[in-house]
N, C-alpha and C. Protein backbone atom coordinates (compact mmCIF):
# COMPACT_ATOMS: atom_id res chain seq x y z
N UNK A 1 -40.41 58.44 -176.38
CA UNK A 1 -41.44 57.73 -177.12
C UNK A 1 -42.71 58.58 -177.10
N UNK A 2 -43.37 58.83 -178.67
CA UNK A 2 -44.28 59.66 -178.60
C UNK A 2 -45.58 58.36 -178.32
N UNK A 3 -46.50 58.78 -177.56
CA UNK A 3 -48.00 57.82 -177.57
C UNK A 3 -49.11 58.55 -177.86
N UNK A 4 -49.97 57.53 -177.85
CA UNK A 4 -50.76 58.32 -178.42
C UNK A 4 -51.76 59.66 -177.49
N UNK A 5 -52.23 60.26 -178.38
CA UNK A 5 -52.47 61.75 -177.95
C UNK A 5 -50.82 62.68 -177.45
N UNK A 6 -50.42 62.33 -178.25
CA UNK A 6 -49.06 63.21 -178.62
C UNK A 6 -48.21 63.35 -177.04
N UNK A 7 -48.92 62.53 -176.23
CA UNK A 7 -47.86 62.52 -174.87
C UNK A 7 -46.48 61.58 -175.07
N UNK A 8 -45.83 62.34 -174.39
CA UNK A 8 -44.49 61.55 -174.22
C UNK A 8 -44.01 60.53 -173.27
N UNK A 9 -42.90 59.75 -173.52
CA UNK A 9 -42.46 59.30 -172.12
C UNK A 9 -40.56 59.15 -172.83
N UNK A 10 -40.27 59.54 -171.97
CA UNK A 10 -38.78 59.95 -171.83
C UNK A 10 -37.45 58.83 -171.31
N UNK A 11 -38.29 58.13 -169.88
CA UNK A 11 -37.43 57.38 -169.01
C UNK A 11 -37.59 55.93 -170.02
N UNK A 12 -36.31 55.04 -169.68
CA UNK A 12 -36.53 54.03 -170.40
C UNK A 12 -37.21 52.66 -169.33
N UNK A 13 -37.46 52.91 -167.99
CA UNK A 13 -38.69 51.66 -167.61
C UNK A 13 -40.11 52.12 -168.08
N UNK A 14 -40.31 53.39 -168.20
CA UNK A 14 -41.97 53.83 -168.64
C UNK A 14 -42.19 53.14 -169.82
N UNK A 15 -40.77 53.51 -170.73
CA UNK A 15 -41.10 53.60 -172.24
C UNK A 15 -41.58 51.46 -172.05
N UNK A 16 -40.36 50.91 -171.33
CA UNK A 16 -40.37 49.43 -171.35
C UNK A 16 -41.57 48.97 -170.61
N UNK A 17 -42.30 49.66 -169.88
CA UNK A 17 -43.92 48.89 -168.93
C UNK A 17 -44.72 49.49 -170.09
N UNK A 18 -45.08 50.63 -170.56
CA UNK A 18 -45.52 51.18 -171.82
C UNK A 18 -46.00 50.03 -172.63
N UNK A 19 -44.77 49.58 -173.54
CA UNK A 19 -44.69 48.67 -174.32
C UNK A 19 -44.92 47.26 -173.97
N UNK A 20 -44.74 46.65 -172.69
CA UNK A 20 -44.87 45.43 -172.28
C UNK A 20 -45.93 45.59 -172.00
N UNK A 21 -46.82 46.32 -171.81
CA UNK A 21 -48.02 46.22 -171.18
C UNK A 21 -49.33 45.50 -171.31
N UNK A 22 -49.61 44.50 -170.86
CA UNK A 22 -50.49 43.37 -171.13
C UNK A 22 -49.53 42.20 -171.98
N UNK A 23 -48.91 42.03 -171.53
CA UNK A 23 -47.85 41.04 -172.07
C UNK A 23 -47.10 40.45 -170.69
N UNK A 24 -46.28 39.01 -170.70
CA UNK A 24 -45.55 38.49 -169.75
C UNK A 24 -44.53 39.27 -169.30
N UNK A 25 -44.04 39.86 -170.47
CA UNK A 25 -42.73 41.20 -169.81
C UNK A 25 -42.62 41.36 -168.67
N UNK A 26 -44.11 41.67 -168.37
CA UNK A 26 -44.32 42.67 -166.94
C UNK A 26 -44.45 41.20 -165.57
N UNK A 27 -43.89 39.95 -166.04
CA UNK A 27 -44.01 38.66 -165.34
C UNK A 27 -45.59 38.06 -165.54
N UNK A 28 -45.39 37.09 -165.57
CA UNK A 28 -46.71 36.15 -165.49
C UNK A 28 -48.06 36.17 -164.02
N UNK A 29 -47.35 36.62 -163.06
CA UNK A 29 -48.19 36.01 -161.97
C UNK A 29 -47.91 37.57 -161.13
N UNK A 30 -49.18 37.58 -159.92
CA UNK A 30 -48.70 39.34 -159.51
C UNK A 30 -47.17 39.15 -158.74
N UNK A 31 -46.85 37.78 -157.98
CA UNK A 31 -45.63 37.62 -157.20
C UNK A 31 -44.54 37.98 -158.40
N UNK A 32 -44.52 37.50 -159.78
CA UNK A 32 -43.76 37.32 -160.90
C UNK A 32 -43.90 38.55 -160.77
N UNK A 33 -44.93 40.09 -161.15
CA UNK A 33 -44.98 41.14 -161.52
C UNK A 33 -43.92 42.07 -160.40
N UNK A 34 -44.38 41.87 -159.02
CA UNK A 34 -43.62 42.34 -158.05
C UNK A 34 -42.00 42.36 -157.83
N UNK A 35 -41.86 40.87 -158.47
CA UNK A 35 -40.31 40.90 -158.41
C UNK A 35 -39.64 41.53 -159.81
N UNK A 36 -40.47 41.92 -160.96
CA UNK A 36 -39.94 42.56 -161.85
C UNK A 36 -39.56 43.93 -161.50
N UNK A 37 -40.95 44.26 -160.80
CA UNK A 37 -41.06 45.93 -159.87
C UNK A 37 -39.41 45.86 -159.57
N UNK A 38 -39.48 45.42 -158.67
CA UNK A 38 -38.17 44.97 -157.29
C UNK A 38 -36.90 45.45 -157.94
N UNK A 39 -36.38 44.39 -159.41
CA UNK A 39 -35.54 44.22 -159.94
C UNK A 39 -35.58 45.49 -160.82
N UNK A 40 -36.47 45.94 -161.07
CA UNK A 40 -36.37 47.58 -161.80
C UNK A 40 -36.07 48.63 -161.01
N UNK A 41 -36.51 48.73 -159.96
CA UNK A 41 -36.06 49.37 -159.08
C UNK A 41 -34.94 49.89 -158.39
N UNK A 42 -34.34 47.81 -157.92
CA UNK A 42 -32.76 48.06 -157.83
C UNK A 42 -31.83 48.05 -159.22
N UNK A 43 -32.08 48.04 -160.27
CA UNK A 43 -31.28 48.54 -161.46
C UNK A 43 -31.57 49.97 -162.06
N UNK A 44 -32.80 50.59 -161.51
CA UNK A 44 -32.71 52.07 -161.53
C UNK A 44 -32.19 52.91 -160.32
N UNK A 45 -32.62 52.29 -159.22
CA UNK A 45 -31.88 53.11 -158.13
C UNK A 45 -29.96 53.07 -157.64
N UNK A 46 -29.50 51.85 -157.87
CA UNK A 46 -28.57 51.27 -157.78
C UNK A 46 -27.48 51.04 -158.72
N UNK A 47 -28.26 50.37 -160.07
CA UNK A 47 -26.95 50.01 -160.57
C UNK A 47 -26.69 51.31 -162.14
N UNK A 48 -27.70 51.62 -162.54
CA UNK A 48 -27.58 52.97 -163.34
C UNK A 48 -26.86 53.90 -163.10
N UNK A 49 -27.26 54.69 -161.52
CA UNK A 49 -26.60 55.83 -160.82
C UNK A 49 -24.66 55.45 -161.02
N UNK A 50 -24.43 53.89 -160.80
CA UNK A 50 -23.08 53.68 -160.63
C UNK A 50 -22.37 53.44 -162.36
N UNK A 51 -23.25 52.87 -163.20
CA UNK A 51 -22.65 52.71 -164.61
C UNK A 51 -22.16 54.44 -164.98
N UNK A 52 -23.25 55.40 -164.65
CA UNK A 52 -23.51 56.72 -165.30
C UNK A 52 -22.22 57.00 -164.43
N UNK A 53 -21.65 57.06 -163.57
CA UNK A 53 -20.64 57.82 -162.90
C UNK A 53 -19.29 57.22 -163.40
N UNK A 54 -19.44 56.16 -163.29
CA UNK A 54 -18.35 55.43 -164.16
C UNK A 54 -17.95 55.96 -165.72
N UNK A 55 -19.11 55.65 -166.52
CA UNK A 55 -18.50 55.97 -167.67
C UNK A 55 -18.45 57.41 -168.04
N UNK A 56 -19.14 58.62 -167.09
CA UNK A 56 -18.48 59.60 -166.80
C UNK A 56 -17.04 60.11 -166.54
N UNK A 57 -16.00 59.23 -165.88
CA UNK A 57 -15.17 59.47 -165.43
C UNK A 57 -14.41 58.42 -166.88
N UNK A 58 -14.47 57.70 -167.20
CA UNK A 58 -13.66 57.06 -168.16
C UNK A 58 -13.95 58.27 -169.35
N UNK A 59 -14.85 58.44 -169.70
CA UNK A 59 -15.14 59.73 -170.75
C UNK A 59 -14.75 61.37 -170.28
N UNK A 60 -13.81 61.08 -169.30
CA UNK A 60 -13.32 62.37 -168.95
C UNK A 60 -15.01 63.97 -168.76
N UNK A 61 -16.10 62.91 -169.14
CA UNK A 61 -17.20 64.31 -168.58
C UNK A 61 -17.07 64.82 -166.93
N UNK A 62 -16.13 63.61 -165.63
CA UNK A 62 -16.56 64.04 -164.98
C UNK A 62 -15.17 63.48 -163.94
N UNK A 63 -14.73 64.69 -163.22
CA UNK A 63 -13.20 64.69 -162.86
C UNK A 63 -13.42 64.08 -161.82
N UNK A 64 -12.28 62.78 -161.87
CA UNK A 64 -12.15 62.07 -160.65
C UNK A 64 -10.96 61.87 -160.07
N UNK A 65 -10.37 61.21 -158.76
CA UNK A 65 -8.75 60.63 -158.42
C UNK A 65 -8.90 59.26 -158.29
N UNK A 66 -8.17 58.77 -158.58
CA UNK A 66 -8.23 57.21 -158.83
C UNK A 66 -8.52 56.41 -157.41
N UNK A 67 -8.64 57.52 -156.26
CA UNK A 67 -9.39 56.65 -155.08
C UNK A 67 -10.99 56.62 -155.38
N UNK A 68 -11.31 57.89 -155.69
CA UNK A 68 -12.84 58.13 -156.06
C UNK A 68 -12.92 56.53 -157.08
N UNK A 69 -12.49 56.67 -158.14
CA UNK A 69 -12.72 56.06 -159.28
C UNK A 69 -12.55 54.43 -158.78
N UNK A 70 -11.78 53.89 -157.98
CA UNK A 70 -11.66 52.65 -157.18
C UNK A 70 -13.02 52.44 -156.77
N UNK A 71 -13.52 53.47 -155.78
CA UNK A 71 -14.55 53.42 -154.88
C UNK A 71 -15.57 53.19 -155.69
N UNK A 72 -16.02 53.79 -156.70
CA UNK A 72 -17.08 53.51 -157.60
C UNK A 72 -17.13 52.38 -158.15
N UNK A 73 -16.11 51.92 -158.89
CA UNK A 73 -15.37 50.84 -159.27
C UNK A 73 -15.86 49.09 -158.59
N UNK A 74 -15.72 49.08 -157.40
CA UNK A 74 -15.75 48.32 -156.13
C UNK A 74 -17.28 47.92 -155.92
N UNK A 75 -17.94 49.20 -155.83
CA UNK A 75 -19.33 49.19 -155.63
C UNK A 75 -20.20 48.62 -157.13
N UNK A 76 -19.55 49.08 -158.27
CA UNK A 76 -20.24 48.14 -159.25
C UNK A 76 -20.01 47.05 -159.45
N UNK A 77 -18.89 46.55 -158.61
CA UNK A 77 -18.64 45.31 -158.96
C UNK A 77 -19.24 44.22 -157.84
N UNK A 78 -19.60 45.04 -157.05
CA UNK A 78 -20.81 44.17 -155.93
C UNK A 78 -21.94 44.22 -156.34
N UNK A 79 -22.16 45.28 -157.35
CA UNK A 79 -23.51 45.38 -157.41
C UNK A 79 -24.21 44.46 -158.34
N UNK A 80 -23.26 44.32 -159.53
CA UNK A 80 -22.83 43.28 -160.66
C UNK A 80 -22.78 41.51 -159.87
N UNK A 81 -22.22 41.47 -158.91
CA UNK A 81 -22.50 40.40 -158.13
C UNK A 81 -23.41 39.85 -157.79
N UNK A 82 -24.52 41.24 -157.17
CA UNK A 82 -25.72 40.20 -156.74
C UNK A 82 -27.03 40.06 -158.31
N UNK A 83 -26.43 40.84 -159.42
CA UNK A 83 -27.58 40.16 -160.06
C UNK A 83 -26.42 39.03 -160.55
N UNK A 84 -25.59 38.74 -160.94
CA UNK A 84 -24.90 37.70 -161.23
C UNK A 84 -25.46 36.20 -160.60
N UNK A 85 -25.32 36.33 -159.06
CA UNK A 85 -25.57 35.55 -158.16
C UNK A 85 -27.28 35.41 -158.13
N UNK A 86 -28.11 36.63 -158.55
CA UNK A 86 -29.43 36.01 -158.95
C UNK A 86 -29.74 35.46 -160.28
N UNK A 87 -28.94 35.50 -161.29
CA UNK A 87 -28.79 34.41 -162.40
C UNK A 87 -28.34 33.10 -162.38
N UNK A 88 -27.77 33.07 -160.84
CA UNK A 88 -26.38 31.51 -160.51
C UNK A 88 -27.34 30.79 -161.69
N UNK A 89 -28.65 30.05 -160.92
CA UNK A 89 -28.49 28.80 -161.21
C UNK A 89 -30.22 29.03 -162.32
N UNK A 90 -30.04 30.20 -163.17
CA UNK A 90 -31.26 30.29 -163.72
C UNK A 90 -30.86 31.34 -165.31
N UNK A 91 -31.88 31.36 -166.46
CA UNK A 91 -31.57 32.03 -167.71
C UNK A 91 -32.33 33.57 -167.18
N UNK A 92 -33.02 33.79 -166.43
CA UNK A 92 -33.57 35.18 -166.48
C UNK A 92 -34.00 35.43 -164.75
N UNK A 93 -34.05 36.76 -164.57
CA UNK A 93 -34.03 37.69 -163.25
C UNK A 93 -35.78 36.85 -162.82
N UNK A 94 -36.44 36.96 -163.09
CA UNK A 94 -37.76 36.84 -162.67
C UNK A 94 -38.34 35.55 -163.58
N UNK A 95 -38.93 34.43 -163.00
CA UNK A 95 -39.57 33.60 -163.47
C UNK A 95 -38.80 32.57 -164.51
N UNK A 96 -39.25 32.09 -165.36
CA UNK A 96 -38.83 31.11 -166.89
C UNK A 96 -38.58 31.71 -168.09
N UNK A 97 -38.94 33.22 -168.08
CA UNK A 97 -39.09 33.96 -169.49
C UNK A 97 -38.44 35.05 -169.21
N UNK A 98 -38.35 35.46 -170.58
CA UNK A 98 -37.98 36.72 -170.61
C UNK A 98 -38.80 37.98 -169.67
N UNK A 99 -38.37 38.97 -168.91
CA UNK A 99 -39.04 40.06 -168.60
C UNK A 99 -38.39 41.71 -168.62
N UNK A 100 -39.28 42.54 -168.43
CA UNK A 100 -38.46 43.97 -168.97
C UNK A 100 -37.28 44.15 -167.80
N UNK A 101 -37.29 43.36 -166.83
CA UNK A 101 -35.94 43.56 -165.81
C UNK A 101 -34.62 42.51 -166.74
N UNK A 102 -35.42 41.95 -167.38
CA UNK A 102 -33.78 41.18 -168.01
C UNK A 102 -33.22 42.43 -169.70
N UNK A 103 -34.25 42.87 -169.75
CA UNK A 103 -33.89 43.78 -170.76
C UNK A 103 -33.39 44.74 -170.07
């Protein structure tokens, strides 16, 4: 994303706080804002690293043995669990609304 004065931003949470910025996106309240932080965080540190290796290995970019590929496998599917289990009994990750962690 080009902004203005011709700088860039590349990653897609910059481009998404970028754009949400001064808006609820970023949560309503600073506790609301923090747990968006939180939830961006563990879906950039956590659950990205494991999609990208995955569909690496289904797209043959990246050679695996089907224990490797289990193991990865296993771990996204826990990881998939706990935001699952933080949706149980609610429509979005943080607060009543939409925010850039549910995008």
């Amino acid at each position: 994303l080009e902004v203005e004065g011709g700088h860039l931003l590349s990653q897609t949470p910059a481009i998404l706080q970028y754009l949400a910025w001064g808006t609820d996106l970023l949560g309503k309240t600073p506790f609301e804002k923090a747990q968006v932080d939180q939830w961006m965080s563990i879906l950039r540190t956590e659950t990205w690293p494991l999609t990208k290796t995955l569909a690496s290995f289904v797209f043959g970019h990246q050679d695996c043995d089907s224990q490797e590929h289990t193991h990865i496998y296993n771990l996204m599917k826990e990881n998939i669990k706990v935001i699952n289990n933080a949706l149980k009994s609610k429509q979005f990750l943080v607060g009543d609304s939409l925010t850039i962690a549910d995008l």
